[in-house]
PDB file of N, CA and C in Angstrom:
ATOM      1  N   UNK A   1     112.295 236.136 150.830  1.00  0.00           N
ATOM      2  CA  UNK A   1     112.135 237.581 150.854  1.00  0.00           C
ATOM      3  C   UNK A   1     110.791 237.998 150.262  1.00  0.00           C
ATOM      4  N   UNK A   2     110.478 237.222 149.570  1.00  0.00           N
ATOM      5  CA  UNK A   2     109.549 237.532 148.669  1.00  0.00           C
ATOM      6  C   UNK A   2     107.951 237.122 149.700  1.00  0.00           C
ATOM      7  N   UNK A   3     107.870 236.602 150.577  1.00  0.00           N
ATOM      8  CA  UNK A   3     106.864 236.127 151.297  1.00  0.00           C
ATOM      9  C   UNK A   3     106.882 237.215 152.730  1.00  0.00           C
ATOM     10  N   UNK A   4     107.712 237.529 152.550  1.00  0.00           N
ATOM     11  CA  UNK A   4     108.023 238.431 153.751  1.00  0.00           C
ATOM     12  C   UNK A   4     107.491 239.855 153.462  1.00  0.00           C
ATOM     13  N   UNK A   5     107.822 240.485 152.082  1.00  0.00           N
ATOM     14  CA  UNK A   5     106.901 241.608 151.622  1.00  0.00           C
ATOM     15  C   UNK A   5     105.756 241.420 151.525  1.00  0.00           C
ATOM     16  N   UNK A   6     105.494 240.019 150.905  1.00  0.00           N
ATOM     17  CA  UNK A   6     103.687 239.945 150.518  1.00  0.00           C
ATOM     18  C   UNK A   6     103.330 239.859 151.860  1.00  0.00           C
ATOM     19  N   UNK A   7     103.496 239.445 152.962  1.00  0.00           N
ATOM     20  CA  UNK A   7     102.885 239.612 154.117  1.00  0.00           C
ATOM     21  C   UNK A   7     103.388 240.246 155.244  1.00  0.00           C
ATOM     22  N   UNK A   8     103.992 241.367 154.946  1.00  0.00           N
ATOM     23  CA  UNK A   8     104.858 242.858 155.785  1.00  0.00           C
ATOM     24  C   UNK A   8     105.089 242.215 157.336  1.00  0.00           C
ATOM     25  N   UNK A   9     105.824 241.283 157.049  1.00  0.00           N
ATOM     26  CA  UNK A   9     106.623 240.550 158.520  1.00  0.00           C
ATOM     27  C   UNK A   9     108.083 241.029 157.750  1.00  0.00           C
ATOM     28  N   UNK A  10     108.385 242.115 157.123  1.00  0.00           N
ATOM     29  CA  UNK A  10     110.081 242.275 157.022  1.00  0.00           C
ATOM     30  C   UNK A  10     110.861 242.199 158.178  1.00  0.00           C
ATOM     31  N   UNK A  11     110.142 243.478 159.316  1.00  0.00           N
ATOM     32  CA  UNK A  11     111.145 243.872 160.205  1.00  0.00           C
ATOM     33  C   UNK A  11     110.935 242.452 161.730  1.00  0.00           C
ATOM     34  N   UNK A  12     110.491 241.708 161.351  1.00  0.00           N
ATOM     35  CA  UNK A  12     110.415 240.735 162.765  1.00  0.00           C
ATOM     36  C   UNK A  12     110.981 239.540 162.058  1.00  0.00           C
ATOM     37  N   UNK A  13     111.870 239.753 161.068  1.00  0.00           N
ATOM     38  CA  UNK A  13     112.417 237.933 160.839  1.00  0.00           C
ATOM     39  C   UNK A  13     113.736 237.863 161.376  1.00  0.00           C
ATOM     40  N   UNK A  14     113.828 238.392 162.472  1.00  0.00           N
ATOM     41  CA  UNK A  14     115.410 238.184 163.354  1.00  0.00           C
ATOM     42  C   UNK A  14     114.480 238.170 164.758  1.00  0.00           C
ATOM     43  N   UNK A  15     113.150 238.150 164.801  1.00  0.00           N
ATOM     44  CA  UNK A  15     112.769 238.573 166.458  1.00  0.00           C
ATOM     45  C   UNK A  15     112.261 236.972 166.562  1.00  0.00           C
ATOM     46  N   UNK A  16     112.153 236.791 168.067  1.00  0.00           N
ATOM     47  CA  UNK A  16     111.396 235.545 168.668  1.00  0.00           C
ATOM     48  C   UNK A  16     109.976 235.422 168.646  1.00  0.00           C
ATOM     49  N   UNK A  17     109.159 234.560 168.158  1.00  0.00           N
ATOM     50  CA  UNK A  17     107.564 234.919 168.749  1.00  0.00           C
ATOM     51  C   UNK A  17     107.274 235.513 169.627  1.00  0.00           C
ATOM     52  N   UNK A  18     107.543 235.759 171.097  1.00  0.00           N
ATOM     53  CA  UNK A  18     107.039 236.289 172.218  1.00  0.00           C
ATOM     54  C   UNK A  18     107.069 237.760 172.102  1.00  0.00           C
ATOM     55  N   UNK A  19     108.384 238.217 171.130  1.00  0.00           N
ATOM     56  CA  UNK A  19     108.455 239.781 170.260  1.00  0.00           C
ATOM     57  C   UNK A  19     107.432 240.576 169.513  1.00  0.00           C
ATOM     58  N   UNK A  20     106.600 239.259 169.090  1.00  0.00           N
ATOM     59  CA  UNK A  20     105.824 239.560 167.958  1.00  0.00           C
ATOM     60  C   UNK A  20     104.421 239.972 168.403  1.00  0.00           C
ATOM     61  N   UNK A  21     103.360 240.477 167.292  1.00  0.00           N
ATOM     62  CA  UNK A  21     102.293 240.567 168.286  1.00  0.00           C
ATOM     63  C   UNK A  21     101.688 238.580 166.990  1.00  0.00           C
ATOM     64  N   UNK A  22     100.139 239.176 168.199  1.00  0.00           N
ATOM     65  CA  UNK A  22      99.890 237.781 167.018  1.00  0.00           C
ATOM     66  C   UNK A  22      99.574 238.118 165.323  1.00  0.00           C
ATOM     67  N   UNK A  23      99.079 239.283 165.359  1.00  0.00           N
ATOM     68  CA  UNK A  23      98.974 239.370 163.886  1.00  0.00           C
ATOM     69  C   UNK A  23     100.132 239.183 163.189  1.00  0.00           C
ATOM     70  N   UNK A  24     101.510 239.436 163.819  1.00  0.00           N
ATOM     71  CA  UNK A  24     102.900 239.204 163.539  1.00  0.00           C
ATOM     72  C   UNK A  24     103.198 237.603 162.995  1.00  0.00           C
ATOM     73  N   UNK A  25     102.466 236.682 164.198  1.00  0.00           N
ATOM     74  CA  UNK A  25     102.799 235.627 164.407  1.00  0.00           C
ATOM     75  C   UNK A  25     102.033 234.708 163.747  1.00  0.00           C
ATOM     76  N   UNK A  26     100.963 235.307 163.572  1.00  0.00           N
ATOM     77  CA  UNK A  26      99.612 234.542 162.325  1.00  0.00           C
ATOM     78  C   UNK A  26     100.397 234.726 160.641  1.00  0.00           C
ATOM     79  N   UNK A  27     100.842 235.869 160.389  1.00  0.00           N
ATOM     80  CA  UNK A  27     101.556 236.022 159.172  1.00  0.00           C
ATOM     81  C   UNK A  27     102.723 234.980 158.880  1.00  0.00           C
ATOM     82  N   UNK A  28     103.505 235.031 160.096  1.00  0.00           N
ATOM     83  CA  UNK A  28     105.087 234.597 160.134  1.00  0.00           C
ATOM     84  C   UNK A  28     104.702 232.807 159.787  1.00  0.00           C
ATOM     85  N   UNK A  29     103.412 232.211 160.585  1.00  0.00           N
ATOM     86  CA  UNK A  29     102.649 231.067 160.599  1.00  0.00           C
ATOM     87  C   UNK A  29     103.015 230.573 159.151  1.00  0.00           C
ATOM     88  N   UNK A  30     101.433 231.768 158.268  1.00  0.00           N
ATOM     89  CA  UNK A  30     101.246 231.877 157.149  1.00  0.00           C
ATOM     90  C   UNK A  30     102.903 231.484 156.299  1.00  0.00           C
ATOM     91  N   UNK A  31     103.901 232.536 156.523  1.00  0.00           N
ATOM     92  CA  UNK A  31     104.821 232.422 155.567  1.00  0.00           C
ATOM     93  C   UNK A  31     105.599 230.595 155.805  1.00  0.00           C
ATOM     94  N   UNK A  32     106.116 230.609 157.069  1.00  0.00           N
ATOM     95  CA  UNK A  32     105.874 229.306 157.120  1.00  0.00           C
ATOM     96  C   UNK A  32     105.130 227.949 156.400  1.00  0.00           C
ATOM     97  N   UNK A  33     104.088 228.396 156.107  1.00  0.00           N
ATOM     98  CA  UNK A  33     103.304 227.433 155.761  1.00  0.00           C
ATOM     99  C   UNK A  33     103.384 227.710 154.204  1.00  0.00           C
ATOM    100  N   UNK A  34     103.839 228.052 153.488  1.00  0.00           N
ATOM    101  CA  UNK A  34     103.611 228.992 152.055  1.00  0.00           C
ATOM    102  C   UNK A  34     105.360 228.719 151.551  1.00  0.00           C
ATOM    103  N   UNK A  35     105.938 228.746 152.219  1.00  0.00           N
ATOM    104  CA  UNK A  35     107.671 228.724 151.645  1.00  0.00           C
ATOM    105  C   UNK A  35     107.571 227.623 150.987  1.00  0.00           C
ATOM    106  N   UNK A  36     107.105 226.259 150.761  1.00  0.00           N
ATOM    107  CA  UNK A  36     107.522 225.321 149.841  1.00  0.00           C
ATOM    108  C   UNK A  36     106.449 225.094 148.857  1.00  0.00           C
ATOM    109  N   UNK A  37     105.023 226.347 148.641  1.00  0.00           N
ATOM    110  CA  UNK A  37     104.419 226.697 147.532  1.00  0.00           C
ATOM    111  C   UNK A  37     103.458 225.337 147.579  1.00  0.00           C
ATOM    112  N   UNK A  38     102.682 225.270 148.857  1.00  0.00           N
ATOM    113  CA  UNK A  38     101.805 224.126 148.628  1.00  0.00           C
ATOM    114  C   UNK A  38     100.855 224.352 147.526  1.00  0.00           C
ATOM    115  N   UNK A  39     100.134 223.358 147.190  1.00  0.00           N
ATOM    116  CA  UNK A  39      99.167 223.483 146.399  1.00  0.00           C
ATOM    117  C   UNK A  39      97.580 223.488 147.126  1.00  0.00           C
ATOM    118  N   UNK A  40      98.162 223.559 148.455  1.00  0.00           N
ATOM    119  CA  UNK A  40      96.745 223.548 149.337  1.00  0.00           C
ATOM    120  C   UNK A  40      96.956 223.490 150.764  1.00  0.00           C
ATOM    121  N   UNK A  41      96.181 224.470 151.836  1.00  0.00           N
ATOM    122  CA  UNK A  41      96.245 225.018 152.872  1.00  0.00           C
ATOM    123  C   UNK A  41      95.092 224.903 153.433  1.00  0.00           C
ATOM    124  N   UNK A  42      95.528 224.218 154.985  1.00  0.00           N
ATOM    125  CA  UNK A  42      94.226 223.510 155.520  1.00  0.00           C
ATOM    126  C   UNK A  42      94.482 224.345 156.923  1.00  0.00           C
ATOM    127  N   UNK A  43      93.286 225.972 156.972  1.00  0.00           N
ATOM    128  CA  UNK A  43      93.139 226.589 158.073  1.00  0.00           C
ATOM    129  C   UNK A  43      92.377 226.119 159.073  1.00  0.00           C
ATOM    130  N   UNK A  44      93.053 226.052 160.225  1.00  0.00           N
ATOM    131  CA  UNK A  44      91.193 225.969 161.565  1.00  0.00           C
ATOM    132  C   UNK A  44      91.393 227.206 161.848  1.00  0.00           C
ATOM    133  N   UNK A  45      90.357 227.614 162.367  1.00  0.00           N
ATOM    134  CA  UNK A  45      89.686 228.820 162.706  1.00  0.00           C
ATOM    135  C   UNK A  45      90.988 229.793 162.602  1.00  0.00           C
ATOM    136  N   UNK A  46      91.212 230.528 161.732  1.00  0.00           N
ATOM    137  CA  UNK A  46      92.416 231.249 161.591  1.00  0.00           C
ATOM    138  C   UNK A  46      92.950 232.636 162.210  1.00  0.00           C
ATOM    139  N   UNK A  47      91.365 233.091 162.100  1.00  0.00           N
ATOM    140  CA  UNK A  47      91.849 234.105 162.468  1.00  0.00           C
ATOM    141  C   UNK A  47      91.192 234.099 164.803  1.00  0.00           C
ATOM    142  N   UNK A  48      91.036 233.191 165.210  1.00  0.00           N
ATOM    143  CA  UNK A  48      89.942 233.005 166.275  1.00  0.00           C
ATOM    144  C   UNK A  48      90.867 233.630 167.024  1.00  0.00           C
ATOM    145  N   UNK A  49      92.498 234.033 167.269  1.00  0.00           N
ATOM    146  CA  UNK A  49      93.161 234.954 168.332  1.00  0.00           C
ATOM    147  C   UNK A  49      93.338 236.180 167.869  1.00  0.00           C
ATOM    148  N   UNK A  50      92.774 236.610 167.033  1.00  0.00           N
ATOM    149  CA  UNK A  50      92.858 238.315 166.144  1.00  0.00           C
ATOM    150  C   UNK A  50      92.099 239.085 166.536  1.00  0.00           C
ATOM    151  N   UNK A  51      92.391 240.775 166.567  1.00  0.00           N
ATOM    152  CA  UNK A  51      91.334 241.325 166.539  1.00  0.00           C
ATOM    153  C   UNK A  51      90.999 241.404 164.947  1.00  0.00           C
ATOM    154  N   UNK A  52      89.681 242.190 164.784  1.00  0.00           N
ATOM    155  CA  UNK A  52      89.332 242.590 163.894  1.00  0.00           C
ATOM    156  C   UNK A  52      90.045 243.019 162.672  1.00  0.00           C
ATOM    157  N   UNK A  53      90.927 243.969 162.986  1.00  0.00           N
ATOM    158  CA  UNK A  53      91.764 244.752 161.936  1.00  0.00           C
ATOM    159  C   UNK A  53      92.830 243.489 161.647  1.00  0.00           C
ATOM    160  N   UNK A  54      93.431 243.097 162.714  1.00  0.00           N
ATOM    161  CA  UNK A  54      94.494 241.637 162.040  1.00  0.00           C
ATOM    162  C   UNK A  54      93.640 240.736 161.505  1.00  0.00           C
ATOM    163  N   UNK A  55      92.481 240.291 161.817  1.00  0.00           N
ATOM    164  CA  UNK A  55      91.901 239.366 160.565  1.00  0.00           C
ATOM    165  C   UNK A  55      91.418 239.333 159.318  1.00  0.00           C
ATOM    166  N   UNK A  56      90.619 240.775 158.989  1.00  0.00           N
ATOM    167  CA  UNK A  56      90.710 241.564 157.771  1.00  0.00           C
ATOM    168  C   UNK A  56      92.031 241.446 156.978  1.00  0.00           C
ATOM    169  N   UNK A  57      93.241 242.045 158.006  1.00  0.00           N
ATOM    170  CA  UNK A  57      94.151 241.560 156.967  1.00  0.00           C
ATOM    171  C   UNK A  57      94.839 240.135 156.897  1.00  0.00           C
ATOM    172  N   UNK A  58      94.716 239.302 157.452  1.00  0.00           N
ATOM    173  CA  UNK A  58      95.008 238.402 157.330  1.00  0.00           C
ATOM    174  C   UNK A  58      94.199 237.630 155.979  1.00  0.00           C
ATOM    175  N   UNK A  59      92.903 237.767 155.868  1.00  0.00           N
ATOM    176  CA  UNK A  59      91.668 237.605 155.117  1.00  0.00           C
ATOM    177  C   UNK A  59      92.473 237.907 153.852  1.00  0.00           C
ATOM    178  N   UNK A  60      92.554 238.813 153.600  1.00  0.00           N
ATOM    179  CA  UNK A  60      93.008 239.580 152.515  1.00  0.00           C
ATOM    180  C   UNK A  60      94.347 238.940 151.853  1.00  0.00           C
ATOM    181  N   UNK A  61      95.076 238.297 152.712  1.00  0.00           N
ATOM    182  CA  UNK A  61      96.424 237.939 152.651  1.00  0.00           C
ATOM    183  C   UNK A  61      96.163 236.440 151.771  1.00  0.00           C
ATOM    184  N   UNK A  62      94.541 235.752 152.320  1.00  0.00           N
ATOM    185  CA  UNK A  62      94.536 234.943 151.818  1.00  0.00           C
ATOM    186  C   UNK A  62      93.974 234.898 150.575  1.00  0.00           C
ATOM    187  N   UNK A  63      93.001 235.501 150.096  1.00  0.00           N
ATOM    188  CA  UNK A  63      92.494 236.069 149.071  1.00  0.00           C
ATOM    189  C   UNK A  63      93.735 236.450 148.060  1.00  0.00           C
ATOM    190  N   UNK A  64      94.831 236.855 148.545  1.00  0.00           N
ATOM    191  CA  UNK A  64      95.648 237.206 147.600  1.00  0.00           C
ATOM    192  C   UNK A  64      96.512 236.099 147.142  1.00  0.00           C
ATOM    193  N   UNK A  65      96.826 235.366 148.663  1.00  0.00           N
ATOM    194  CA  UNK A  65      97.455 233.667 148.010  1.00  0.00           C
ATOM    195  C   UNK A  65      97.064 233.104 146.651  1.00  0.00           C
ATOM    196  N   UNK A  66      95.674 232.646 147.483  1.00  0.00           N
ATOM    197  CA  UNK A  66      94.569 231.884 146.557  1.00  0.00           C
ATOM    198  C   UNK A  66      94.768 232.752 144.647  1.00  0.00           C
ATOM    199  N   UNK A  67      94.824 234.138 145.051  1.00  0.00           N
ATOM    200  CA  UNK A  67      94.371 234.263 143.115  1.00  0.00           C
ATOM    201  C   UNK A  67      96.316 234.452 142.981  1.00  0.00           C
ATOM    202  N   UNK A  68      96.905 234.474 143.835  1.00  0.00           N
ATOM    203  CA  UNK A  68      98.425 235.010 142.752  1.00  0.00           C
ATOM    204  C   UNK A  68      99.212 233.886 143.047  1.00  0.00           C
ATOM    205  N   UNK A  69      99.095 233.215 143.845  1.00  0.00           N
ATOM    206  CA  UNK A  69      99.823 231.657 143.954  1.00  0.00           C
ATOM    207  C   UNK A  69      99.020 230.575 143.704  1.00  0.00           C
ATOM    208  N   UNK A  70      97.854 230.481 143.225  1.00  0.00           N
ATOM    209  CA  UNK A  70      96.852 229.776 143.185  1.00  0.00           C
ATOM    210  C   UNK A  70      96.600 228.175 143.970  1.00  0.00           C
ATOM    211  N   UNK A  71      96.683 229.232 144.882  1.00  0.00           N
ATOM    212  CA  UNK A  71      96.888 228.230 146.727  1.00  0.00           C
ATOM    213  C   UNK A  71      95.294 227.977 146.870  1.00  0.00           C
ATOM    214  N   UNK A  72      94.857 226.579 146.812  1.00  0.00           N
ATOM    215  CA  UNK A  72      93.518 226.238 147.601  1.00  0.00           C
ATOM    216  C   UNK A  72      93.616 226.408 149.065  1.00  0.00           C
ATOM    217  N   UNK A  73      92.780 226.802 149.616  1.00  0.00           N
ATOM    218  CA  UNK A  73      93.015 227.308 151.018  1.00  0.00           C
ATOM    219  C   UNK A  73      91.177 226.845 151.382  1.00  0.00           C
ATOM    220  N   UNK A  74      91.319 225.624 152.252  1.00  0.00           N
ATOM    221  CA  UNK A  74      90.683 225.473 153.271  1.00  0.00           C
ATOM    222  C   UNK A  74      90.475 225.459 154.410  1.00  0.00           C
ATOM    223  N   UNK A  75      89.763 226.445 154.927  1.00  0.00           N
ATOM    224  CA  UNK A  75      89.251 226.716 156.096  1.00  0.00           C
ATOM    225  C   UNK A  75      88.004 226.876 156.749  1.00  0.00           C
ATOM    226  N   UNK A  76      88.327 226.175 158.211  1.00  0.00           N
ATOM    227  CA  UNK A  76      87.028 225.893 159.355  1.00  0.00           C
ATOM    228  C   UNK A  76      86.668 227.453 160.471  1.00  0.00           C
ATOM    229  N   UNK A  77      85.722 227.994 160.192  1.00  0.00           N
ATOM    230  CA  UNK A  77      85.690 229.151 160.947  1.00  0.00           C
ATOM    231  C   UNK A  77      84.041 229.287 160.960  1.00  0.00           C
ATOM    232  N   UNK A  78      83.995 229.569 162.506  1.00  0.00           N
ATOM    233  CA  UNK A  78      82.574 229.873 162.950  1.00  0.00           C
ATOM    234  C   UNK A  78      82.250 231.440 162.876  1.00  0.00           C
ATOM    235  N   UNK A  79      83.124 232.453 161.974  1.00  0.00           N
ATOM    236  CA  UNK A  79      82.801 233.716 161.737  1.00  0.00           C
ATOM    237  C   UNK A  79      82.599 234.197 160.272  1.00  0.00           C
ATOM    238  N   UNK A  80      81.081 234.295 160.503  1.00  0.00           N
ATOM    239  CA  UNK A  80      80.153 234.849 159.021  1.00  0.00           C
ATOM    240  C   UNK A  80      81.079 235.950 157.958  1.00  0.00           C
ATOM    241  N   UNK A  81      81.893 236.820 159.019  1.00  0.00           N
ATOM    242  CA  UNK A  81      82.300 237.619 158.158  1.00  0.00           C
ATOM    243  C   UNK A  81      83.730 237.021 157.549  1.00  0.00           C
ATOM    244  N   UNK A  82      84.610 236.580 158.763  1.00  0.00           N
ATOM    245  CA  UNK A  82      85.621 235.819 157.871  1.00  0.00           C
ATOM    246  C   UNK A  82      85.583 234.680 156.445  1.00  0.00           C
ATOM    247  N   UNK A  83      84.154 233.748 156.864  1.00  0.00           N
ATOM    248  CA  UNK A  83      83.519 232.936 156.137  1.00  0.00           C
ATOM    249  C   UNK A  83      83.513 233.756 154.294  1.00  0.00           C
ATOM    250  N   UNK A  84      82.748 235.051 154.800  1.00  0.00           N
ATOM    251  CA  UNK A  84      82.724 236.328 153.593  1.00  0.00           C
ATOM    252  C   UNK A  84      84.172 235.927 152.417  1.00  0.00           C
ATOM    253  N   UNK A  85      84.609 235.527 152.526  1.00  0.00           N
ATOM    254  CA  UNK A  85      85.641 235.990 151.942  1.00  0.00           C
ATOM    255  C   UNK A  85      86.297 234.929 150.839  1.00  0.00           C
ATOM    256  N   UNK A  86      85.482 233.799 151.103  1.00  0.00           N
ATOM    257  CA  UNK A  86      85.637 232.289 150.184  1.00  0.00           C
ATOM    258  C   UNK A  86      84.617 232.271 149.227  1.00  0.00           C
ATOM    259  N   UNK A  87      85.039 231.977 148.164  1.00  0.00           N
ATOM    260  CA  UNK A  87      84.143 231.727 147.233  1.00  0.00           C
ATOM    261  C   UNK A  87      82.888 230.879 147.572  1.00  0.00           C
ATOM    262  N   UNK A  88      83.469 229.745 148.395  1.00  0.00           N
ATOM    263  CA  UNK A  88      82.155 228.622 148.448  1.00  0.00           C
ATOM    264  C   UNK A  88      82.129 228.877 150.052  1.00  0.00           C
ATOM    265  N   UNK A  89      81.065 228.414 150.747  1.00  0.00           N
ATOM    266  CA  UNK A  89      80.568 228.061 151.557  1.00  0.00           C
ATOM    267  C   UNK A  89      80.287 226.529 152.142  1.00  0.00           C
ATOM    268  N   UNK A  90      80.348 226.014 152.738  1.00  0.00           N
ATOM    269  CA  UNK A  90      79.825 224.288 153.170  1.00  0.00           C
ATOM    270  C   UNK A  90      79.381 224.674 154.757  1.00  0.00           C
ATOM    271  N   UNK A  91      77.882 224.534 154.695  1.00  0.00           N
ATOM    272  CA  UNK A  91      77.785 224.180 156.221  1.00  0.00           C
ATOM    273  C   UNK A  91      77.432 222.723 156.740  1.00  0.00           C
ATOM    274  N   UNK A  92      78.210 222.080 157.707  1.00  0.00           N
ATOM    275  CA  UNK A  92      78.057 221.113 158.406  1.00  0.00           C
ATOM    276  C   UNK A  92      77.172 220.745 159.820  1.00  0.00           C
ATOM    277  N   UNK A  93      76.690 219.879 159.680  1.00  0.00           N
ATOM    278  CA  UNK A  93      75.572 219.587 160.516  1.00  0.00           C
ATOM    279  C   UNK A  93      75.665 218.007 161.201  1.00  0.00           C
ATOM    280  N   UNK A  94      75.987 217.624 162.485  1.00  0.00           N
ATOM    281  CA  UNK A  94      76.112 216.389 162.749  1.00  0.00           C
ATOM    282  C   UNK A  94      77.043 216.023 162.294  1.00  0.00           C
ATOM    283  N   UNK A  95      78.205 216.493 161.961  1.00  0.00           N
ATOM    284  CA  UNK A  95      79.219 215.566 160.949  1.00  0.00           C
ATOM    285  C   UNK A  95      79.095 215.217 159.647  1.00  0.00           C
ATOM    286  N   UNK A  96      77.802 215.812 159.158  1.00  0.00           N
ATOM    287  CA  UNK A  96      77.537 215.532 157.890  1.00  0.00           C
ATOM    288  C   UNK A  96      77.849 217.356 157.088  1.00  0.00           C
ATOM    289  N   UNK A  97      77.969 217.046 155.690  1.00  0.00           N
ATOM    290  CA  UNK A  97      77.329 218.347 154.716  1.00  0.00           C
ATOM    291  C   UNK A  97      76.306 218.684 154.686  1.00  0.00           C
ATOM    292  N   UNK A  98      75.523 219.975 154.973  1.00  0.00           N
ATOM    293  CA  UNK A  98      74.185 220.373 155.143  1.00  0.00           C
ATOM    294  C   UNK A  98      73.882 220.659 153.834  1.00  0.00           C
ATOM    295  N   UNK A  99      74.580 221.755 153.636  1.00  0.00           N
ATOM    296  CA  UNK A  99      74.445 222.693 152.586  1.00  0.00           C
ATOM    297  C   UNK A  99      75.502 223.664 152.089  1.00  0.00           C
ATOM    298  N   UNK A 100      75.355 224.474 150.903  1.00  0.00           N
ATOM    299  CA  UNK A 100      76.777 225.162 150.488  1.00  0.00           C
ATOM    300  C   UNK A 100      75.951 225.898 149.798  1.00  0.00           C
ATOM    301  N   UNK A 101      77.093 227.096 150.081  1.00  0.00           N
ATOM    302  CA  UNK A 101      76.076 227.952 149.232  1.00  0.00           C
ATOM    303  C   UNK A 101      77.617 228.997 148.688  1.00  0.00           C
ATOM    304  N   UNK A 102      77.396 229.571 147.483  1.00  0.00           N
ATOM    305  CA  UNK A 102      78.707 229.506 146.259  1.00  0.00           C
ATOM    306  C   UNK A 102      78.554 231.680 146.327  1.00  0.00           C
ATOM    307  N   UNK A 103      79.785 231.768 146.017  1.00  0.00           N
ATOM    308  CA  UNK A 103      79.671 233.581 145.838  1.00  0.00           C
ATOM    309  C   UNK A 103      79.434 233.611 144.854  1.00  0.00           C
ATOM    310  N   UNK A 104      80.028 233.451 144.120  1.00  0.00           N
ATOM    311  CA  UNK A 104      79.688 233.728 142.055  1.00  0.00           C
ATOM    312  C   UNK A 104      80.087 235.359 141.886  1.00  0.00           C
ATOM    313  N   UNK A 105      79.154 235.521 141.414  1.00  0.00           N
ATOM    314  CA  UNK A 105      79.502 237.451 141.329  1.00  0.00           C
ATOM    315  C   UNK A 105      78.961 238.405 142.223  1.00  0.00           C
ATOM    316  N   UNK A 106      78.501 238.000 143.370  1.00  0.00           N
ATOM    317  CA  UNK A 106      78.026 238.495 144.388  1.00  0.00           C
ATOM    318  C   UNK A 106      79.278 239.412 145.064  1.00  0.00           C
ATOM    319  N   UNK A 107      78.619 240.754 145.422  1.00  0.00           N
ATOM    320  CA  UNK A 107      79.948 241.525 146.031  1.00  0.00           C
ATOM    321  C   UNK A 107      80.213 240.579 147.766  1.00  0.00           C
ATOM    322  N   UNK A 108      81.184 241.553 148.644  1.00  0.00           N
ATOM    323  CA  UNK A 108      81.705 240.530 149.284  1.00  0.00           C
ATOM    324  C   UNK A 108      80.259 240.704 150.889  1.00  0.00           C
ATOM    325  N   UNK A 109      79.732 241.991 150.525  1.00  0.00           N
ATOM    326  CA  UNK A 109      78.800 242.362 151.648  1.00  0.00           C
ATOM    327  C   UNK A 109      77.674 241.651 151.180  1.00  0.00           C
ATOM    328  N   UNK A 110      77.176 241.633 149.830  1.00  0.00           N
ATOM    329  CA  UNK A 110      75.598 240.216 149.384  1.00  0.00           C
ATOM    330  C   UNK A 110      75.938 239.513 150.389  1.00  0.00           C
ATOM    331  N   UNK A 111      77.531 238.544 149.860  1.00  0.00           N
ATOM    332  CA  UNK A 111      77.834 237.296 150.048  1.00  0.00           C
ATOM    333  C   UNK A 111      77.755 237.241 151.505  1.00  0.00           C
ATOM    334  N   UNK A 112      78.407 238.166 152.805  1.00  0.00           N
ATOM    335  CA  UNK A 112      77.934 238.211 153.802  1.00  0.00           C
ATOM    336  C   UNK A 112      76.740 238.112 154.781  1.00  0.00           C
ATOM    337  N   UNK A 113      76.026 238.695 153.571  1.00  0.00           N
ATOM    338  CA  UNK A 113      74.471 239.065 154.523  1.00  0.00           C
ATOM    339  C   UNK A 113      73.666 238.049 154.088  1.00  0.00           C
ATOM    340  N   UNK A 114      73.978 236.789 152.667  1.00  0.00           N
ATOM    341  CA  UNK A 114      73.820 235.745 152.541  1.00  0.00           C
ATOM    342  C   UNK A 114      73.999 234.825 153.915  1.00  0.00           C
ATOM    343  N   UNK A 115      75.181 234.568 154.064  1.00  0.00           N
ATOM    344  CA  UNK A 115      75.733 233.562 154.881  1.00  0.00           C
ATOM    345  C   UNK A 115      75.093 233.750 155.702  1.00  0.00           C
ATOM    346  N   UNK A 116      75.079 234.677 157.059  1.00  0.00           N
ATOM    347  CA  UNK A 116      74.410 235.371 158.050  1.00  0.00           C
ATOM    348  C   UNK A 116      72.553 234.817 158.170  1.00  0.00           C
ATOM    349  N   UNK A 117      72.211 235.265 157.079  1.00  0.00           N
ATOM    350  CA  UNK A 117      70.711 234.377 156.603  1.00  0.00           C
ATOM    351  C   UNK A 117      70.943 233.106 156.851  1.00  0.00           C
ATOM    352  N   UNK A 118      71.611 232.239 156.059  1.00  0.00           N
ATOM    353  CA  UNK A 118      71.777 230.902 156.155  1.00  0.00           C
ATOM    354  C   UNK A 118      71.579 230.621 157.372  1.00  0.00           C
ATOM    355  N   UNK A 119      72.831 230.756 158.015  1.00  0.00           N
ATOM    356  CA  UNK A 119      73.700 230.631 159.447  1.00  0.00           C
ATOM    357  C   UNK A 119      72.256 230.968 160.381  1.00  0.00           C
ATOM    358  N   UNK A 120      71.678 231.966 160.617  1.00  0.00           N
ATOM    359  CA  UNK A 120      71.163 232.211 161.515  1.00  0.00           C
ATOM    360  C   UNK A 120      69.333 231.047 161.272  1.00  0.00           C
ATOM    361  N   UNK A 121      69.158 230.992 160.013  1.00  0.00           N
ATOM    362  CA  UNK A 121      67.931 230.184 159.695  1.00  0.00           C
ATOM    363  C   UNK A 121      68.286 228.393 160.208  1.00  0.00           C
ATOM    364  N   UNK A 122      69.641 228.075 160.009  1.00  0.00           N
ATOM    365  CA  UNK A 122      69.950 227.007 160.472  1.00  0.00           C
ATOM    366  C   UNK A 122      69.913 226.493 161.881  1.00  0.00           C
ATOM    367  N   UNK A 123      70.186 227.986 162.951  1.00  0.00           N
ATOM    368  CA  UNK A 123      70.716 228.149 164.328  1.00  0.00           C
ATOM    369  C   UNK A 123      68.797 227.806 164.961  1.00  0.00           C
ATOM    370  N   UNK A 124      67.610 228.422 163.740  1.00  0.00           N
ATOM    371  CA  UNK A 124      66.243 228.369 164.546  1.00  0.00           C
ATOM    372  C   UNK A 124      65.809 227.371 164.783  1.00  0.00           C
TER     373      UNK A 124
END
């Protein structure tokens, strides 16, 4: 019950996936994945079937894991702004570690327009 408020899937835990939308079904995922209180969560591209507004909150959902369940949550995502939202950064190159670059006390728009720099100086 308690995973079901933190991520407002109350009224769809009697419905089928095909009921749901995906932001429904990305949460329901999430709670799934969260009921036996891992100590660590390994996303691919998480939010890559969302719009905008469901990945924000989804984002948020994880941000809130991470500091109130103190869930490590790793994730692979080719979007700067979702990227925004992790403390650390790692970019990969060839299969190797390029570089990383850390938030610290940077608000979450620095830390954005950081990455974005990176990302795009890497892409020249």
């Amino acid at each position: 019950n308690e995973l079901t408020k933190m991520l407002n899937i109350e009224e769809i835990i009697d419905k089928y996936p095909s009921q749901c939308s995906g932001g429904q079904q990305q949460r329901a995922a999430i709670a799934r994945a969260l009921i036996n209180e891992p100590k660590i969560i390994f996303a691919d591209e998480p939010t890559g079937n969302l719009d905008s507004l469901n990945a924000r909150e989804l984002m948020e959902y994880f941000v809130k894991i991470n500091e109130e369940k103190h869930t490590t949550i790793i994730m692979v995502t080719h979007d700067s702004f979702v990227a925004s939202y992790s403390k650390k950064v790692y970019y990969m190159k060839d299969g190797h570690l390029d570089l990383s670059i850390d938030r610290h006390t940077k608000s979450q728009d620095d830390y954005y327009k950081e990455i974005v720099k990176v990302t795009t100086q890497m892409h020249l």
